[in-house]
Protein backbone atom coordinates (compact mmCIF):
# COMPACT_ATOMS: atom_id res chain seq x y z
CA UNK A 1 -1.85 -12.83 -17.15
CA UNK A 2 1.75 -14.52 -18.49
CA UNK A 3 3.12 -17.52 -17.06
CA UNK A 4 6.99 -16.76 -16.75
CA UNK A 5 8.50 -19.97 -15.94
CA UNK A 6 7.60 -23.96 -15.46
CA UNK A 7 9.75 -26.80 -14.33
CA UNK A 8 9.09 -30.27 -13.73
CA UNK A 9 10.37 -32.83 -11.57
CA UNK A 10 11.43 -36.15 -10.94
CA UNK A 11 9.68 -38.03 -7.61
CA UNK A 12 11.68 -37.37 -5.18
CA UNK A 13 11.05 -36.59 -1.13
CA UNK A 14 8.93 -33.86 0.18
CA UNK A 15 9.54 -30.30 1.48
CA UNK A 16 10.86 -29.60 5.08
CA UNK A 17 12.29 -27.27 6.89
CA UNK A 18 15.55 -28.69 7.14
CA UNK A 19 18.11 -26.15 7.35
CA UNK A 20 19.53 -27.35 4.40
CA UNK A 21 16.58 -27.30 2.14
CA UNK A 22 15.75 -24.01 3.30
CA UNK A 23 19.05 -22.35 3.02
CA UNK A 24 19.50 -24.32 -0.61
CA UNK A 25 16.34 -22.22 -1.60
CA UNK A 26 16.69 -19.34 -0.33
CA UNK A 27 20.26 -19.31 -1.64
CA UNK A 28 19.02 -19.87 -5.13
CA UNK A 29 16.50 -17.40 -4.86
CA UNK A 30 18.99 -14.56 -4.10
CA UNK A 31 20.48 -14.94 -6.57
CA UNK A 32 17.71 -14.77 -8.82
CA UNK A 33 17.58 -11.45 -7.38
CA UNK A 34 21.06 -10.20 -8.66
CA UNK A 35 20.49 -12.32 -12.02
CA UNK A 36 16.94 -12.98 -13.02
CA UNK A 37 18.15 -15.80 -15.18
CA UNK A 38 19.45 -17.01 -11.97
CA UNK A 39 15.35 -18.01 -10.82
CA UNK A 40 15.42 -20.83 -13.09
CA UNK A 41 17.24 -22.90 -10.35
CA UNK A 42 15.01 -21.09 -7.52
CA UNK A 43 11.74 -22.85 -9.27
CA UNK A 44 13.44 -26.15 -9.95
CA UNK A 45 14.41 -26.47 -6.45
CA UNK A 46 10.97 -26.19 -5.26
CA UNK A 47 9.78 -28.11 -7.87
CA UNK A 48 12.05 -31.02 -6.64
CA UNK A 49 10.93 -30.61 -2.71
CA UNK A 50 7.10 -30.66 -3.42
CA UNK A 51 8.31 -33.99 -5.71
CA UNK A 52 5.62 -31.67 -8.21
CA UNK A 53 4.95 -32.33 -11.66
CA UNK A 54 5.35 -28.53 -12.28
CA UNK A 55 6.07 -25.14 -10.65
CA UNK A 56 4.34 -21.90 -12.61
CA UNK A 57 5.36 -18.30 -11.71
CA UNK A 58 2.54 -16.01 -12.64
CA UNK A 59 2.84 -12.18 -12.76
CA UNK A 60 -0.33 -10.18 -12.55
CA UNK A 61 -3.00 -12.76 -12.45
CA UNK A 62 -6.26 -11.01 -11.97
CA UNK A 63 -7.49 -13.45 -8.73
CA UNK A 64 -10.05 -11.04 -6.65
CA UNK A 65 -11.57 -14.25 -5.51
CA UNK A 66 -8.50 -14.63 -3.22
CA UNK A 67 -8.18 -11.25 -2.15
CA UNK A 68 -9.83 -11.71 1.43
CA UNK A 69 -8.40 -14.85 1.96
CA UNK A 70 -7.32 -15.28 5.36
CA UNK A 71 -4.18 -17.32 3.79
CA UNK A 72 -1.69 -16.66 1.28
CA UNK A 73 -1.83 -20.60 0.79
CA UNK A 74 -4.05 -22.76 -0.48
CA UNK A 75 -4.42 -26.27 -1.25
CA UNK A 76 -7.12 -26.17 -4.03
CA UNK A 77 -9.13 -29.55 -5.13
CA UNK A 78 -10.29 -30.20 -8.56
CA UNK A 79 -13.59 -28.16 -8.17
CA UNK A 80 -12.44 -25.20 -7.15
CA UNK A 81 -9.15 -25.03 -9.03
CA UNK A 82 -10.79 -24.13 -12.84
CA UNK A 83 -12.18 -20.99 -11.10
CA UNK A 84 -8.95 -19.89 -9.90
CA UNK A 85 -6.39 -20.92 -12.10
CA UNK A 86 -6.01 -19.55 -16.34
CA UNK A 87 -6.58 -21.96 -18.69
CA UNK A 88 -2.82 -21.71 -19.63
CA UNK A 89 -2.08 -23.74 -16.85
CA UNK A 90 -2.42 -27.70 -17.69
CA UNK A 91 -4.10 -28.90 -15.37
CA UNK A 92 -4.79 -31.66 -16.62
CA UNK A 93 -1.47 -32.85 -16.20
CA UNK A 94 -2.33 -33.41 -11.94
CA UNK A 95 -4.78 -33.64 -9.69
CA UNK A 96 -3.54 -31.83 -6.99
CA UNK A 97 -2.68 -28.06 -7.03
CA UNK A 98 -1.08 -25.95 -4.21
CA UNK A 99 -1.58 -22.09 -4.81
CA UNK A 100 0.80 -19.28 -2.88
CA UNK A 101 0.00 -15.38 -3.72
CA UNK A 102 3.20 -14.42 -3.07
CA UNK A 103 2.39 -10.30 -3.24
CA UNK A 104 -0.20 -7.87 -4.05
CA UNK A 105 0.22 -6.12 -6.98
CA UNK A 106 -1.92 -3.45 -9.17
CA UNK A 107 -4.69 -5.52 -10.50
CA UNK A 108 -4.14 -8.85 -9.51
CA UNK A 109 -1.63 -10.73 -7.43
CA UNK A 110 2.01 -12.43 -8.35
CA UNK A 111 1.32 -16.48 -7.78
CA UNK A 112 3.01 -19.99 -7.67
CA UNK A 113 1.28 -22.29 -8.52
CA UNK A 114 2.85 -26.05 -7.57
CA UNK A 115 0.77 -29.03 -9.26
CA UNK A 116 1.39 -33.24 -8.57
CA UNK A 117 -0.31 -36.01 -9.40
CA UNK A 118 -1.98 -38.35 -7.02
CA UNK A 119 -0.72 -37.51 -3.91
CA UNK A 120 -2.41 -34.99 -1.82
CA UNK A 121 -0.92 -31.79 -0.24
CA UNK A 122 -0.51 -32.05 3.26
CA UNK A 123 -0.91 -29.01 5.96
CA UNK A 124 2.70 -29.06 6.80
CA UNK A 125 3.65 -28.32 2.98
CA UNK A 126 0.82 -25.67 2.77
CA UNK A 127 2.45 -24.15 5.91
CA UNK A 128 6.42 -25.11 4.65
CA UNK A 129 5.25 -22.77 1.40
CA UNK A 130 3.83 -19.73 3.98
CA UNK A 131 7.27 -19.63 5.63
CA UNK A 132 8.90 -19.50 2.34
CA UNK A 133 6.29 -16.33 0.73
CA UNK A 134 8.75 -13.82 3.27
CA UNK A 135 11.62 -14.66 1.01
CA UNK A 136 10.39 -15.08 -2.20
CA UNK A 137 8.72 -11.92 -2.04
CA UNK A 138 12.12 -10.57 -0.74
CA UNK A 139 14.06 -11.72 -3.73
CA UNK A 140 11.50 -9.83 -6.29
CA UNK A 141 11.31 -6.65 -4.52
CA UNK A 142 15.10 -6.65 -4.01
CA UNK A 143 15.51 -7.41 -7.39
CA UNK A 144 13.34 -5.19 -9.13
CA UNK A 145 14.94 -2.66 -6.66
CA UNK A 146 18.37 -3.30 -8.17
CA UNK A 147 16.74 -3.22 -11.54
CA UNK A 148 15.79 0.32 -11.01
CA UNK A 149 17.33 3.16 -12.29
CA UNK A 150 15.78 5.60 -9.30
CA UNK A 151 16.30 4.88 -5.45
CA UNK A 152 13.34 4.75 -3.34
CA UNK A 153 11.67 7.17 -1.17
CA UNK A 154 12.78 4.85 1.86
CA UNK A 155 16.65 4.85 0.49
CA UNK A 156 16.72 8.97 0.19
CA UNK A 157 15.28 9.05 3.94
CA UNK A 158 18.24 6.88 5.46
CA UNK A 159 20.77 9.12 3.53
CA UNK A 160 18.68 12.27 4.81
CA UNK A 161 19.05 10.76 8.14
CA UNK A 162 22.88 10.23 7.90
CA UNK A 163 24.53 12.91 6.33
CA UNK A 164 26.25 15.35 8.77
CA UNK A 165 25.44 18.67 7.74
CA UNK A 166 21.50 19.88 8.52
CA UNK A 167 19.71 18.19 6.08
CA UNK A 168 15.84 18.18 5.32
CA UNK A 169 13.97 15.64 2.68
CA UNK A 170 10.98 17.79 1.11
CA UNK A 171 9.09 18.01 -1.32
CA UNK A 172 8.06 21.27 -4.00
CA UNK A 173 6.05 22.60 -1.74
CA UNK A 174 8.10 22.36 1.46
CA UNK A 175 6.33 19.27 3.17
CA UNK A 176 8.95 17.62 5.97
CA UNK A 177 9.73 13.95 4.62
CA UNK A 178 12.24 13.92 7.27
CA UNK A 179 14.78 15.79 8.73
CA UNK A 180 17.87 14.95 10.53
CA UNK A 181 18.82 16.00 14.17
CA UNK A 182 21.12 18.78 12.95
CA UNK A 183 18.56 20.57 11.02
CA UNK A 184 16.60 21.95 14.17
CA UNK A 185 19.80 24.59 14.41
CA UNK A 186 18.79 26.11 11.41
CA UNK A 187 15.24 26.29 12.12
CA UNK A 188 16.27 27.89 15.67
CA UNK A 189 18.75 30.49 14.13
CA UNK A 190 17.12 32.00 11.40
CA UNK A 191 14.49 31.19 12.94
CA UNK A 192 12.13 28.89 11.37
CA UNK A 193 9.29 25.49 12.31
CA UNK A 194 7.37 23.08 10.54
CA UNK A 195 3.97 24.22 10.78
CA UNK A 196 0.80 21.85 9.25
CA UNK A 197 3.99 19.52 7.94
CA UNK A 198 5.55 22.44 6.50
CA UNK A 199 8.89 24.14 7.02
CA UNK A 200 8.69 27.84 6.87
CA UNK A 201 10.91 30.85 8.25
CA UNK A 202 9.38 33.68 10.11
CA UNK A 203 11.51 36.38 7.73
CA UNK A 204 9.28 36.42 4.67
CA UNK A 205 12.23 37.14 2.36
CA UNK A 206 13.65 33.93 3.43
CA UNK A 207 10.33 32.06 3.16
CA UNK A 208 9.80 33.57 -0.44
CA UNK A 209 13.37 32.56 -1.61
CA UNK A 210 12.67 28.96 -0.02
CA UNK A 211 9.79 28.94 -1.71
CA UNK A 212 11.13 29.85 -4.79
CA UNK A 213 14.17 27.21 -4.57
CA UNK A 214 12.21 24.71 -4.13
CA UNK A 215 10.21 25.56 -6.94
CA UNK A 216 13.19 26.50 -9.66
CA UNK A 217 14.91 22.74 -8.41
CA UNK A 218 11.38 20.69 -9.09
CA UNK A 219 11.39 22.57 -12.94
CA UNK A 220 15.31 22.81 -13.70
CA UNK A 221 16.37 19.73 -12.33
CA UNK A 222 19.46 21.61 -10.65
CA UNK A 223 20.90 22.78 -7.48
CA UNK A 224 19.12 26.03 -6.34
CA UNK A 225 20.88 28.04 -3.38
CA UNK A 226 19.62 30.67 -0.84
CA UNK A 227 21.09 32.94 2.03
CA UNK A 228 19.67 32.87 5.34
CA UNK A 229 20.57 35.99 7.54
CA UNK A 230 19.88 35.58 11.44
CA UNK A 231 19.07 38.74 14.04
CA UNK A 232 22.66 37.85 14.73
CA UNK A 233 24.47 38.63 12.05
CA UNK A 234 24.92 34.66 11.69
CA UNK A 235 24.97 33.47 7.63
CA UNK A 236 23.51 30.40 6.79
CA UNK A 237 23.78 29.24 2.91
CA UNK A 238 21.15 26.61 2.02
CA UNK A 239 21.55 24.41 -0.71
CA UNK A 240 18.31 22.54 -2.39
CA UNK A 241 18.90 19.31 -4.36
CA UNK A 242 16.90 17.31 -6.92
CA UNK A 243 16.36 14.00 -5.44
CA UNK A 244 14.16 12.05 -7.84
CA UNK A 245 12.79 8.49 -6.42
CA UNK A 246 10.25 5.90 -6.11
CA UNK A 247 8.21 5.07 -3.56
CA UNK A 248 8.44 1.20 -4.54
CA UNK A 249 10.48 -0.18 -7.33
CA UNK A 250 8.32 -1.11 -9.85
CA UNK A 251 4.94 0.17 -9.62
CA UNK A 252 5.54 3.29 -7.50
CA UNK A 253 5.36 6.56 -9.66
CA UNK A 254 8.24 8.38 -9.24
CA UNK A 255 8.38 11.40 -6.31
CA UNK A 256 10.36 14.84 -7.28
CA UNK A 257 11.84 15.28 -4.12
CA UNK A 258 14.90 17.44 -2.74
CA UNK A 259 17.47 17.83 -0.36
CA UNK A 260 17.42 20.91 1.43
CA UNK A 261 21.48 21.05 2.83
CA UNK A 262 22.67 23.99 5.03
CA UNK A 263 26.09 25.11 6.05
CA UNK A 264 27.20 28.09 7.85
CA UNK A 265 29.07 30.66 5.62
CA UNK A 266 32.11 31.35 6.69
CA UNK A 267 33.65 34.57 8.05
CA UNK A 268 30.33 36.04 8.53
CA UNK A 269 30.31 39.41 10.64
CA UNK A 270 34.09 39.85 9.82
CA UNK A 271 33.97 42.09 6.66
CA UNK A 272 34.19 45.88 7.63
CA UNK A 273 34.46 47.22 4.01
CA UNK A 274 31.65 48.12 1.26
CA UNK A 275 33.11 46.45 -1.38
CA UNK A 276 36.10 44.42 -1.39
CA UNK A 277 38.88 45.82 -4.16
CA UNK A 278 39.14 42.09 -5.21
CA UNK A 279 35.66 41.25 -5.81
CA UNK A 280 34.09 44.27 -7.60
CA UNK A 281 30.34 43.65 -8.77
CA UNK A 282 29.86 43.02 -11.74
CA UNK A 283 27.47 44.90 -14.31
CA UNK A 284 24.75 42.96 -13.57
CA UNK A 285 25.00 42.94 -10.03
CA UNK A 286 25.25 46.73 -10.18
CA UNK A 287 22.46 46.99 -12.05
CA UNK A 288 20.38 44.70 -9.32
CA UNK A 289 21.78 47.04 -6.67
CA UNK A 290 20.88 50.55 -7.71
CA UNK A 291 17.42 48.66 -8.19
CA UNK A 292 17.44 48.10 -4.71
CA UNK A 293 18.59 50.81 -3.23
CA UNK A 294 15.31 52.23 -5.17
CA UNK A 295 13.63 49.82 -2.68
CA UNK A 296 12.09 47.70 -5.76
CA UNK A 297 11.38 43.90 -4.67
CA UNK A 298 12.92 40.88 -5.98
CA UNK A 299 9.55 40.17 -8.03
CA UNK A 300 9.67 43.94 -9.26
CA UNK A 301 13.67 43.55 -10.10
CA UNK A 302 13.45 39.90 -11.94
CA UNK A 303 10.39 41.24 -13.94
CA UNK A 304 12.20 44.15 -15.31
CA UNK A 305 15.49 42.16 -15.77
CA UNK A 306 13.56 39.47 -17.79
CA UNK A 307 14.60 36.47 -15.40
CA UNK A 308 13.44 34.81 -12.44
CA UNK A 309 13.66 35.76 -8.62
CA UNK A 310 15.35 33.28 -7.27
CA UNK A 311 18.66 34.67 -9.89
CA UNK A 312 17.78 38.01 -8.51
CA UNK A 313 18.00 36.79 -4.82
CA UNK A 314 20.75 34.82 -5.88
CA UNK A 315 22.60 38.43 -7.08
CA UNK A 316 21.81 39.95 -4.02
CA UNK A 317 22.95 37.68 -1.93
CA UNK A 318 26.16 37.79 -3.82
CA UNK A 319 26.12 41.65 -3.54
CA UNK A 320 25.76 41.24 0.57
CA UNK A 321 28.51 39.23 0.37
CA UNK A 322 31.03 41.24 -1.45
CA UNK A 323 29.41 44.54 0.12
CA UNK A 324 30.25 42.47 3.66
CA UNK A 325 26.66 43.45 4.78
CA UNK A 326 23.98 40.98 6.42
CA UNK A 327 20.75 42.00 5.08
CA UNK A 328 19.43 44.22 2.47
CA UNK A 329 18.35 46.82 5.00
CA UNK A 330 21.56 47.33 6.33
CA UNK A 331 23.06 47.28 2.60
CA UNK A 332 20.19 50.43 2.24
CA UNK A 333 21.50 52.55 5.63
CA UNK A 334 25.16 52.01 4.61
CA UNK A 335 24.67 54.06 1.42
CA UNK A 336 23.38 56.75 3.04
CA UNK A 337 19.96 58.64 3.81
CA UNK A 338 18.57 58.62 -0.40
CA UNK A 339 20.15 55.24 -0.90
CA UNK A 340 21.79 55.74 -3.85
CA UNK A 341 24.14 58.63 -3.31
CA UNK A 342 26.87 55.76 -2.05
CA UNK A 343 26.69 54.02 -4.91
CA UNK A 344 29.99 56.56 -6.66
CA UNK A 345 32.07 54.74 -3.68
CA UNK A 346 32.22 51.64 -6.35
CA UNK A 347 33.97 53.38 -8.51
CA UNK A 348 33.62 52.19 -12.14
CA UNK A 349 34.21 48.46 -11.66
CA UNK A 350 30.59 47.92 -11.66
CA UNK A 351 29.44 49.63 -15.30
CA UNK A 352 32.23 47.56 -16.82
């Protein structure tokens, strides 16, 4: 427990919902959100409406007691306050205590506490203070969301939800967070579902380089792409994002999420010719195509090459594109019955 802040007050009326009182407060309070230096005036203004001797702000005050309580208010008399309230409160300085959980939080609860002298709560003020719990507990969560450094899970699903292109928020392992209205074309082209919450692509070279994306972007912390072929000849590039967030600004633990973006190449099904004389492959890429034209596998190729698949599908999805072919099985039939008897069409650009 830590009490963060205590004002006291001259006698002057009590709460009510005026307009103006309210507004006053939850002006002040707002801005205490944007500034926390700014919550000083917040307390003192409450302070001065309850006509209380003092106003306490406690943050994680173990009160279990309260936990079930059918109200987030209480008017507590002098019996039953020593059980609830720390002995760092004085209160012996009043007779009369008001007590508002303002929010649940990991062991305990954040509190006001409002204490006076003499005169007794009333069930107006106990009720005044439940209207004004919505916006106090407003101002900390908005303000500890500004405080953060990572947006929330709830933030990265309204820009999921608005972006243009087909856009899906996942996780690592492919689980749909949310997807927006244009992302059901790409799931019907190449073609693809979410299954048990998943998303996965009936062409299993597709679903192992999504898999493997989503993977390499959750351990590199950068942009991992993949090429999605359809029956039709139809290119799809995806693009897979690092989205790190929270689920709640102070005590959620932050979420490794991504953005799974897709765009349509362009100019797919207009290249006629094996390799274009302006984009020769290079040695490496070469090297990853004579590997496949030996029908080796992604896994085989990256584990011979000493790096991981996703580069290799990344090469060979570069090769497809400079070779103007759709899929790796038409890449195969277009050099010819052994495969690699095409390959002295590239001339020596490759070896370079």
């Amino acid at each position: 427990m830590r009490t963060t802040s205590t004002f006291t007050s001259p006698g002057v009326d009590g709460p009510t919902t005026a307009d103006q009182n309210f507004s006053d407060l939850c002006h002040k309070l707002y801005a205490g959100a944007v500034n926390g230096q700014q919550y000083a005036s917040a307390w003192a203004a409450l302070a001065l409406l309850f006509r209380a001797s003092s106003v306490h702000l406690l943050r994680d005050q173990a009160a279990p007691s309260l936990h079930n309580e059918t109200s987030a208010v209480q008017v507590l008399d002098h019996h039953a306050r020593h059980l609830l309230l720390p002995r760092a409160i004085p209160v012996t300085e009043a007779d009369q205590v008001l007590f508002a959980i303002v929010r649940m939080v990991p062991g305990g609860v954040d509190a006001l506490v409002v204490l006076r002298k003499s005169v007794p709560f009333t069930e107006a003020e106990r009720s005044w203070m439940e209207l004004m719990l919505a916006h106090i507990r407003a101002a900390f969560e908005l303000g500890e969301q500004l405080a953060s450094r990572l947006p929330t899970v709830d933030s990265a699903v309204q820009l999921a939800r608005i972006v243009p292109k087909p856009c899906l928020l996942t996780d690592e392992d492919g689980r749909c967070i949310v997807q927006n209205d244009a992302f059901g074309r790409v799931l019907e082209a190449t073609p693809g579902a979410v299954r048990g919450g998943r998303v996965v692509f009936d062409d299993p070279f597709l679903q192992d380089s999504w898999q493997q994306a989503l993977q390499e972007a959750r351990l590199t912390a950068a942009t991992r792409s993949l090429l999605a072929t359809t029956s039709t000849g139809e290119e799809w590039m995806g693009h897979v994002v690092p989205f790190p967030c929270v689920s709640s600004p102070v005590h959620g633990v932050p979420r490794h999420l991504m953005f799974a973006m897709f765009e349509r190449s362009a100019g797919a099904g207009l290249r006629t010719h094996p390799v274009a004389k302006s984009s020769p492959l290079t040695k490496a890429e070469f090297e990853v195509l004579e590997s496949v034209l030996r029908g080796q596998t992604a896994k085989v190729i990256a584990s011979m090459r000493g790096c991981s698949v996703n580069t290799v599908r990344s090469q060979i999805a570069t090769i497809l594109g400079k070779t103007g072919h759709h899929s790796q099985k038409e890449l195969i039939a277009s050099f010819g019955v052994s495969g690699l008897e095409g390959l002295e069409t590239l001339g020596t650009n490759g070896r370079r």
